[in-house]
C-alpha atoms as a PDB file:
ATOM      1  CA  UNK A   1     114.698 102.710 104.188  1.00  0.00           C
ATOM      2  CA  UNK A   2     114.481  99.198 103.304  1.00  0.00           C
ATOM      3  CA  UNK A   3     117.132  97.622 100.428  1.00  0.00           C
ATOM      4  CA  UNK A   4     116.090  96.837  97.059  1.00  0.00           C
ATOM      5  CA  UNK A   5     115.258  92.886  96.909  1.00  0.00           C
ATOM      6  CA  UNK A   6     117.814  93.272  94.081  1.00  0.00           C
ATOM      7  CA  UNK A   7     120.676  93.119  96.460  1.00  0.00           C
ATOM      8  CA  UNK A   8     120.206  90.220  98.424  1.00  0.00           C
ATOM      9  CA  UNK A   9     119.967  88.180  94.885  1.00  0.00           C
ATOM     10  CA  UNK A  10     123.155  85.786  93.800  1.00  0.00           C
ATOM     11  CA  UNK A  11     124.408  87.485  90.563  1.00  0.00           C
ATOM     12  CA  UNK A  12     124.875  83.572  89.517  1.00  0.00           C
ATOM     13  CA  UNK A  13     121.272  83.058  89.367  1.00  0.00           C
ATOM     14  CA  UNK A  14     120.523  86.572  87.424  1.00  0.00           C
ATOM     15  CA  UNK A  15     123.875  85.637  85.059  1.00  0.00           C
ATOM     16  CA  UNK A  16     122.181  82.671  83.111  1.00  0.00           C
ATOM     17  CA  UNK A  17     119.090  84.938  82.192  1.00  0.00           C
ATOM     18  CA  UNK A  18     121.652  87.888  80.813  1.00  0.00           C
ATOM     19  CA  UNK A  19     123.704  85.032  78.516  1.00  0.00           C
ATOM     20  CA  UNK A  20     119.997  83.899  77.473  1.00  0.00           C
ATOM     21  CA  UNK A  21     119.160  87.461  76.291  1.00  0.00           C
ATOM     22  CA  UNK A  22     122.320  87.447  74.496  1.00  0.00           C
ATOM     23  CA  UNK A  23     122.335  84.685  72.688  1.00  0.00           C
ATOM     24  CA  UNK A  24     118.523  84.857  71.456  1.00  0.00           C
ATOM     25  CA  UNK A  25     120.288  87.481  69.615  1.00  0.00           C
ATOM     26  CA  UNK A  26     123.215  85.753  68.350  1.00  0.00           C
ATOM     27  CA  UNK A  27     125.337  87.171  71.089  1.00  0.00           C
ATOM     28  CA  UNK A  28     127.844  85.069  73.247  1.00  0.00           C
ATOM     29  CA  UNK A  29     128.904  84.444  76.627  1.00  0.00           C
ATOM     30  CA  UNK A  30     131.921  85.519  76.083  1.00  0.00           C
ATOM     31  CA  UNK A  31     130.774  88.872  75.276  1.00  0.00           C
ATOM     32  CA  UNK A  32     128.283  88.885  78.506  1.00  0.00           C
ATOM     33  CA  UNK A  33     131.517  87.949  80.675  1.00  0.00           C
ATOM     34  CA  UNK A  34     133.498  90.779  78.248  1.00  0.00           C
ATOM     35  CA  UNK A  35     131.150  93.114  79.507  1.00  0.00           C
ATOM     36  CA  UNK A  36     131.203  92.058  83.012  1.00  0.00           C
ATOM     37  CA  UNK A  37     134.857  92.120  83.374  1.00  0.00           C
ATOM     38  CA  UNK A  38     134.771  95.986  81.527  1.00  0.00           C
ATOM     39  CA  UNK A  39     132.557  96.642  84.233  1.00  0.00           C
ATOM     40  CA  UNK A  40     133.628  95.815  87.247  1.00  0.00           C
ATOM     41  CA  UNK A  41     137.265  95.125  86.932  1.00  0.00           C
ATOM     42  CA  UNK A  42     136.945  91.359  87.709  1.00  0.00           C
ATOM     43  CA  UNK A  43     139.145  88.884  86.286  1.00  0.00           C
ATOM     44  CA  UNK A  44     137.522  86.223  84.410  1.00  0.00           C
ATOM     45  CA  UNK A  45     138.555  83.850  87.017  1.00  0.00           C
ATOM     46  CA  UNK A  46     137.808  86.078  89.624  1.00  0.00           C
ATOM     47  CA  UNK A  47     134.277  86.837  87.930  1.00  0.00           C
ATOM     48  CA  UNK A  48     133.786  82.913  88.257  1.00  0.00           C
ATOM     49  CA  UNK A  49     134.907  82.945  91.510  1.00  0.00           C
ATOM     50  CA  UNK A  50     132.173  85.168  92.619  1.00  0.00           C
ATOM     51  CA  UNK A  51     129.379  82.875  90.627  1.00  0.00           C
ATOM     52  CA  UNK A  52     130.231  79.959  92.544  1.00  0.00           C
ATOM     53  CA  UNK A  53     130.367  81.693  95.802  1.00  0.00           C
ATOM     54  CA  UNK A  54     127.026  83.199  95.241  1.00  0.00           C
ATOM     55  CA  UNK A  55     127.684  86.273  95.511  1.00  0.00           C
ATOM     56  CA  UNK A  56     124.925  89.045  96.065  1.00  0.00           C
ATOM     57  CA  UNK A  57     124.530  92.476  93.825  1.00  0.00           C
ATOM     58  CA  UNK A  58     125.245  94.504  96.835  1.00  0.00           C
ATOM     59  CA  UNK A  59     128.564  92.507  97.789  1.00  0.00           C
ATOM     60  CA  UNK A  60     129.437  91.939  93.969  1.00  0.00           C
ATOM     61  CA  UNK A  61     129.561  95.615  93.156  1.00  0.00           C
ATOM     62  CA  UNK A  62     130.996  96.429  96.862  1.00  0.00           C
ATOM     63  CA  UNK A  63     133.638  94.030  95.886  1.00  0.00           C
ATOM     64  CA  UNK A  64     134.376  94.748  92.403  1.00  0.00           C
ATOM     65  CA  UNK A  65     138.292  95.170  92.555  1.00  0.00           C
ATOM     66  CA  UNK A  66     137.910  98.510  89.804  1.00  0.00           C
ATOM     67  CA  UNK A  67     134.762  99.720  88.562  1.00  0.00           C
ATOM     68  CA  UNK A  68     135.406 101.248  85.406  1.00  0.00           C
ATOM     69  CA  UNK A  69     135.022 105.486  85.225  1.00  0.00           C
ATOM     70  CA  UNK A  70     133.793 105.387  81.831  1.00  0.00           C
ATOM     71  CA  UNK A  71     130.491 103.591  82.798  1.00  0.00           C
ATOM     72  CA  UNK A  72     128.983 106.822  83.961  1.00  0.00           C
ATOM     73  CA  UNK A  73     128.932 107.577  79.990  1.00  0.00           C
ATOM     74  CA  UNK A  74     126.192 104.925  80.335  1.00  0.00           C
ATOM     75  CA  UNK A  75     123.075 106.573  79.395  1.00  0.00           C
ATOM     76  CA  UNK A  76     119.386 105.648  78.711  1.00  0.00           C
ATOM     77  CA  UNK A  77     116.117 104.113  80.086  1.00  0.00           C
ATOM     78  CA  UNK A  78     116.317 100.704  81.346  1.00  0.00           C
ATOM     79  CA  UNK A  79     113.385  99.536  83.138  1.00  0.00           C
ATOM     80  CA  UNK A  80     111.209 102.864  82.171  1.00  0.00           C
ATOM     81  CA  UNK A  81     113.430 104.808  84.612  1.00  0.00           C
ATOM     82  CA  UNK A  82     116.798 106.989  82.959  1.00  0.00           C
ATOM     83  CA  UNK A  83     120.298 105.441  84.348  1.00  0.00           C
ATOM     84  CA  UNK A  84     121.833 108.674  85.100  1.00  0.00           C
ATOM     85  CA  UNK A  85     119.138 110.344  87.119  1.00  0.00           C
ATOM     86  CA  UNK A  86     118.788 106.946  89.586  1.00  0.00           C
ATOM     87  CA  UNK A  87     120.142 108.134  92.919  1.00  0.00           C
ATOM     88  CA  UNK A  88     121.302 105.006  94.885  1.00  0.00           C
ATOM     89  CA  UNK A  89     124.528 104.485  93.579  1.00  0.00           C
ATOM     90  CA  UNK A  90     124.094 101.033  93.992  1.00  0.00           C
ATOM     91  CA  UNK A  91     120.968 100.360  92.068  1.00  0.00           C
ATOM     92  CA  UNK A  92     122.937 102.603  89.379  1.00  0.00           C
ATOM     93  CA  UNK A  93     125.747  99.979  89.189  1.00  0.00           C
ATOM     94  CA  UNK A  94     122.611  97.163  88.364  1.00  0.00           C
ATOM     95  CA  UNK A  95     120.994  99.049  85.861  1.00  0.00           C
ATOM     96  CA  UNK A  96     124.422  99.665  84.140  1.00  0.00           C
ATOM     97  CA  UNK A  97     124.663  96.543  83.600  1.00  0.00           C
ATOM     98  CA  UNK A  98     121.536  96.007  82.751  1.00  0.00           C
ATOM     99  CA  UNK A  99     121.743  98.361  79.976  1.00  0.00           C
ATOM    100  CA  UNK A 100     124.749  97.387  78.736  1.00  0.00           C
ATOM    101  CA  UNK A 101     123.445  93.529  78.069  1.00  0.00           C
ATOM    102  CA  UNK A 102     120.232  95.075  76.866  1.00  0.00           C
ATOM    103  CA  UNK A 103     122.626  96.915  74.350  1.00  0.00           C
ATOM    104  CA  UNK A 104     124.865  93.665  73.335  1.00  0.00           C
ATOM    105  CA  UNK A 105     120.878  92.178  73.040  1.00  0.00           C
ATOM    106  CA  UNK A 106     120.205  94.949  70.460  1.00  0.00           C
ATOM    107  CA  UNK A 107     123.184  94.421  67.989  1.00  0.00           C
ATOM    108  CA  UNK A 108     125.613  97.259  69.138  1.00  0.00           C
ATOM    109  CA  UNK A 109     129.188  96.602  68.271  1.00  0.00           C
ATOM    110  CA  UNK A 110     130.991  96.025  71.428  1.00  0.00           C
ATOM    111  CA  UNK A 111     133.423  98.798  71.130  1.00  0.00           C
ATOM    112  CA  UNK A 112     129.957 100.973  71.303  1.00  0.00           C
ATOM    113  CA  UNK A 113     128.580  99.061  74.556  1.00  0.00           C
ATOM    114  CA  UNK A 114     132.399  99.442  75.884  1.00  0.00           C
ATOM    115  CA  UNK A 115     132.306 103.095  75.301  1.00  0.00           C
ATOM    116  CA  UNK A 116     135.739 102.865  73.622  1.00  0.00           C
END
């Protein structure tokens, strides 16, 4: 089975396009990197760390130093396809976040999106 192009791309290069999003919406960066951080368990530093590296989705997630448990409470369609019926655990972990900056993009409150 061959990977997902996904994987091999530099989360710094996808980054800019998810603080975009945001901020058409009157949204911040800090609130992207919020969600990041709630994510994956990265320091903010760390987070940068990985940016300027270049890190790829597949090493990013493989990396992350504590994905959080409550992100399997993530639920919905992102890309026409449901979050918690995609199999590969790793394109899960993309479309989470996905759907969570899809969700700051839409207004929720950020305790919502941090499913506190």
């Amino acid at each position: 089975m061959t990977k997902h192009r996904i994987y091999s791309i530099s989360v710094a290069s996808v980054y800019p396009h998810y603080i975009s999003k945001a901020e058409k919406k009157g949204r911040t960066k800090a609130e992207v990197d919020e969600i990041f951080r709630w994510l994956t368990g990265y320091s903010q530093k760390a987070l940068e760390g990985e940016f300027a590296k270049g890190t790829n989705f597949e090493d990013f997630f493989a990396q992350a130093p504590a994905l959080n448990p409550s992100r399997e409470l993530i639920t919905g369609v992102v890309c026409g396809v449901r979050v918690e019926n995609i199999e590969d655990p790793l394109m899960r972990e993309v479309r989470y976040l996905d759907k969570l900056i899809d969700e700051l993009a839409k207004g929720k409150a950020m305790e919502k999106i941090l499913r506190t």
